[in-house]
N, C-alpha and C. Protein backbone atom coordinates (compact mmCIF):
# COMPACT_ATOMS: atom_id res chain seq x y z
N UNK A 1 -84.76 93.13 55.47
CA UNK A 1 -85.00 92.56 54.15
C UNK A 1 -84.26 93.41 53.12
N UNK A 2 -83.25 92.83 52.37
CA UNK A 2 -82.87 93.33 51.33
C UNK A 2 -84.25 94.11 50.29
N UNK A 3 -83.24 94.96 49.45
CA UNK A 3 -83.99 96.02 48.59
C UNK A 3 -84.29 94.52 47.11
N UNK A 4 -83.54 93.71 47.11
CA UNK A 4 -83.83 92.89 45.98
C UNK A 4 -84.72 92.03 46.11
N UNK A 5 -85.14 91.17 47.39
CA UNK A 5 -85.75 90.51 47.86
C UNK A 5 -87.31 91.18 48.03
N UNK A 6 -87.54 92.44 48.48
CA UNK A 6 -88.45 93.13 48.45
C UNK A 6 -88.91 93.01 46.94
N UNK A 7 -87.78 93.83 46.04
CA UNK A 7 -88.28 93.88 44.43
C UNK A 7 -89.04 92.69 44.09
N UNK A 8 -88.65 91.64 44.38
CA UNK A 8 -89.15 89.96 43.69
C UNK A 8 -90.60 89.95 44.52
N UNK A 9 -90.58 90.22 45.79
CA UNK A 9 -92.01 89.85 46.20
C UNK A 9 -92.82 90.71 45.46
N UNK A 10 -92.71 92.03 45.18
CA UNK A 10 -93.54 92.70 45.02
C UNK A 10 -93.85 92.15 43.36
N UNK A 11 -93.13 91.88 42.77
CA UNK A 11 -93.26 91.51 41.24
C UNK A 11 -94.29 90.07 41.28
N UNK A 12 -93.27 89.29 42.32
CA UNK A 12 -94.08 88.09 42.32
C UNK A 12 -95.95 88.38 42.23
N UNK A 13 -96.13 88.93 43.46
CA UNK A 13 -97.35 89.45 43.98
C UNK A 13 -98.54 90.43 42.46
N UNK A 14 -97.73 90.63 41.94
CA UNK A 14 -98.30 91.24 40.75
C UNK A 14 -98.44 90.74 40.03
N UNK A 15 -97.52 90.08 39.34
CA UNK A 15 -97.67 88.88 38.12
C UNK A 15 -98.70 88.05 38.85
N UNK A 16 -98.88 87.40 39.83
CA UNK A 16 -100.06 86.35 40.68
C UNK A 16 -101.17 87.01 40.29
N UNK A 17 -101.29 88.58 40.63
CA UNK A 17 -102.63 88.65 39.94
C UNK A 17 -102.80 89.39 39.26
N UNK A 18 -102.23 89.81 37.98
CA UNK A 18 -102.40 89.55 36.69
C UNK A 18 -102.49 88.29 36.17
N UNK A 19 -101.93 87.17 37.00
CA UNK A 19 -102.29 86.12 36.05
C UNK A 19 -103.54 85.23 36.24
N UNK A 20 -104.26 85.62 37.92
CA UNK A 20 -105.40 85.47 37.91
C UNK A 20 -106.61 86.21 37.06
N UNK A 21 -106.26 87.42 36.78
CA UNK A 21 -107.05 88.17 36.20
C UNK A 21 -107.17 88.22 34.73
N UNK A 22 -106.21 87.45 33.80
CA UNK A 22 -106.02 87.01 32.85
C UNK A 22 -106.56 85.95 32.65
N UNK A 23 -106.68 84.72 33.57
CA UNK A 23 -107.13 83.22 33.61
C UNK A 23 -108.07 83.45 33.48
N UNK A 24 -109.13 84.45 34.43
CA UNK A 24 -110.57 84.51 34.36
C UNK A 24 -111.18 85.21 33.33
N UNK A 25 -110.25 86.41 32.68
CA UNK A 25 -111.06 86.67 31.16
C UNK A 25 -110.95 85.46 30.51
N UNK A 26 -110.03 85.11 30.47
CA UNK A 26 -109.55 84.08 29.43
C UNK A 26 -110.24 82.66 29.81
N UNK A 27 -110.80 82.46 30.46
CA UNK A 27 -111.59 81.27 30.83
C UNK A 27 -113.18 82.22 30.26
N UNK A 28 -113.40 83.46 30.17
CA UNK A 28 -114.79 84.05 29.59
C UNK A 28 -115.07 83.94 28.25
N UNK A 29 -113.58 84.47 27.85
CA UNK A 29 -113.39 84.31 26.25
C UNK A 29 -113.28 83.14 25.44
N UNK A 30 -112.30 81.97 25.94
CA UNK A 30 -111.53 81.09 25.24
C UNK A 30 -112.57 79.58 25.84
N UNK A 31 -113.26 79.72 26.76
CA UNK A 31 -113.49 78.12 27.35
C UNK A 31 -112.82 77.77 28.70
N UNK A 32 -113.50 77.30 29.15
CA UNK A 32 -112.68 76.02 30.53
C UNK A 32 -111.49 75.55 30.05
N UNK A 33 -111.68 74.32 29.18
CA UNK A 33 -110.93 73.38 28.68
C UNK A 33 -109.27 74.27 28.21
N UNK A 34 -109.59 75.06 27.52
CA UNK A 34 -108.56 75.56 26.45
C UNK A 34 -107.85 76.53 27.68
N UNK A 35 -108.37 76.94 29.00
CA UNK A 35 -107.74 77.77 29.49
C UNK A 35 -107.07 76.50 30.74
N UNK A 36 -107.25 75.35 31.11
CA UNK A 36 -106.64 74.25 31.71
C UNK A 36 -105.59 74.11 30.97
N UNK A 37 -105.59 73.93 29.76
CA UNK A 37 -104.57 73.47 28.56
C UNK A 37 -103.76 74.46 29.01
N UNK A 38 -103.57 76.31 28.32
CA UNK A 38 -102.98 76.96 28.68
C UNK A 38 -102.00 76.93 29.71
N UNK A 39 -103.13 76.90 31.42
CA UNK A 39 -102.57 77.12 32.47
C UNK A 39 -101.73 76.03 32.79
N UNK A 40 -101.80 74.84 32.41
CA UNK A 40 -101.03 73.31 32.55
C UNK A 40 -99.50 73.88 31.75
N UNK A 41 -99.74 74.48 30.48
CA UNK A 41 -98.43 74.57 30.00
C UNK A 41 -97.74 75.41 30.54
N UNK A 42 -98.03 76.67 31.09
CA UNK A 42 -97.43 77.72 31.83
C UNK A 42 -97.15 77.07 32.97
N UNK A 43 -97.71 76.23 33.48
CA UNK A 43 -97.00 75.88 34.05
C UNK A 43 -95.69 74.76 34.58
N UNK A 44 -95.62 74.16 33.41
CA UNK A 44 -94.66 73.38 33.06
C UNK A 44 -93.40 74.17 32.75
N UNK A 45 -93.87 75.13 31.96
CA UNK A 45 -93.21 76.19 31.46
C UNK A 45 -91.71 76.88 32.85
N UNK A 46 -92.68 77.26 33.48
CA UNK A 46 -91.93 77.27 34.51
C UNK A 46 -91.39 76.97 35.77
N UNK A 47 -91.69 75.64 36.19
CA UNK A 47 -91.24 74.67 36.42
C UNK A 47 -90.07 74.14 35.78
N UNK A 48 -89.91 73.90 34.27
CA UNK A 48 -88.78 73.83 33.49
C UNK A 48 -87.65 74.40 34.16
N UNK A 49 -88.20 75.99 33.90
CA UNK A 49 -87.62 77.35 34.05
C UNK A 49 -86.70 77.22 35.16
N UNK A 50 -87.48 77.13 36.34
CA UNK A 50 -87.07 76.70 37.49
C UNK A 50 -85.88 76.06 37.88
N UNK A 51 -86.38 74.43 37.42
CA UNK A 51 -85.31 73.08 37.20
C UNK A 51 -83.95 74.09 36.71
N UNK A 52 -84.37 74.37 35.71
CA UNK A 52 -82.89 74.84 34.91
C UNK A 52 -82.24 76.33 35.63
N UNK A 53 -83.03 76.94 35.87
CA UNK A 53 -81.84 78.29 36.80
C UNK A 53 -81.46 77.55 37.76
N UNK A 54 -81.84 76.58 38.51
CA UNK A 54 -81.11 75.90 39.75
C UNK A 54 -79.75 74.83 39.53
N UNK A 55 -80.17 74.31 37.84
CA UNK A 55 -78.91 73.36 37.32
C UNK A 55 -77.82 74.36 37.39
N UNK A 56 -78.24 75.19 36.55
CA UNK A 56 -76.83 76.36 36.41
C UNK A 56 -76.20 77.11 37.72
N UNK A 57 -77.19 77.18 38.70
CA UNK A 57 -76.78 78.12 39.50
C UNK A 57 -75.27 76.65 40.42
N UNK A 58 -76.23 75.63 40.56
CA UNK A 58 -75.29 74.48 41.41
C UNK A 58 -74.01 74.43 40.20
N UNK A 59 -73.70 74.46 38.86
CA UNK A 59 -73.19 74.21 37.89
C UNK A 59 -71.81 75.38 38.61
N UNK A 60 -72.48 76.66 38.51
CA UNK A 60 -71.40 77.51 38.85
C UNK A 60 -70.74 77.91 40.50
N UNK A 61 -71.65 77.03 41.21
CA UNK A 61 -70.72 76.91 42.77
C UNK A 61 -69.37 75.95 42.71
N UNK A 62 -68.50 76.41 42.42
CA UNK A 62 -67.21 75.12 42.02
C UNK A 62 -66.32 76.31 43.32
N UNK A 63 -66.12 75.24 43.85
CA UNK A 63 -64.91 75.23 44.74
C UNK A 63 -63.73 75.61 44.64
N UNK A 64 -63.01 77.23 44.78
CA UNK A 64 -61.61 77.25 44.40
C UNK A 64 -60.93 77.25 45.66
N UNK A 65 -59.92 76.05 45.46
CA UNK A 65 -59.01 75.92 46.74
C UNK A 65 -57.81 77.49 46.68
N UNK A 66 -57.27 77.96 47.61
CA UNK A 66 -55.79 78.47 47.00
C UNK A 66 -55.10 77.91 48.68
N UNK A 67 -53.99 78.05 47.12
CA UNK A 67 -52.45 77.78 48.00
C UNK A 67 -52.30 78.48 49.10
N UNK A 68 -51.63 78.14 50.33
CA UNK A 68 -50.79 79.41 51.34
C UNK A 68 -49.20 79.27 50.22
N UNK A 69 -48.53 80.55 50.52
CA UNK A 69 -47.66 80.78 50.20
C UNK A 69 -46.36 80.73 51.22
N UNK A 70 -45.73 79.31 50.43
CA UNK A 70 -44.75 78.96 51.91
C UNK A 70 -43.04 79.93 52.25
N UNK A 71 -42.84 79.86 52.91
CA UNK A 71 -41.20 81.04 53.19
C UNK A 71 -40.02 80.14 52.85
């Protein structure tokens, strides 16, 4: 396993729960309702996010042919 691939899980894995642990104050503090609202937009949010690093990434795979160089 790459050293970058490692980095992302481990981030992934952290942000997951911080963001569980955030949902559930925040469902103590704020309400049910208002923390559905929240979590619905975050996650649209990135989903968006998503959609769009993958437009760009296919955007910049372009095909360069080259010439052979004839005698």
């Amino acid at each position: 396993m790459e050293r970058n691939q490692a980095q992302v899980i481990a981030v992934s894995l952290i942000s997951t729960l911080a963001a569980i642990s955030i949902g559930y104050l925040g469902v103590q503090i704020f309400g049910r309702n208002t923390m559905y609202i929240i979590a619905t937009t975050m996650f649209g949010l990135g989903t968006g996010g998503s959609i769009g690093q993958i437009l760009v990434e296919k955007r910049q795979q372009r095909v360069v042919q080259t010439q052979s160089k004839q005698r």
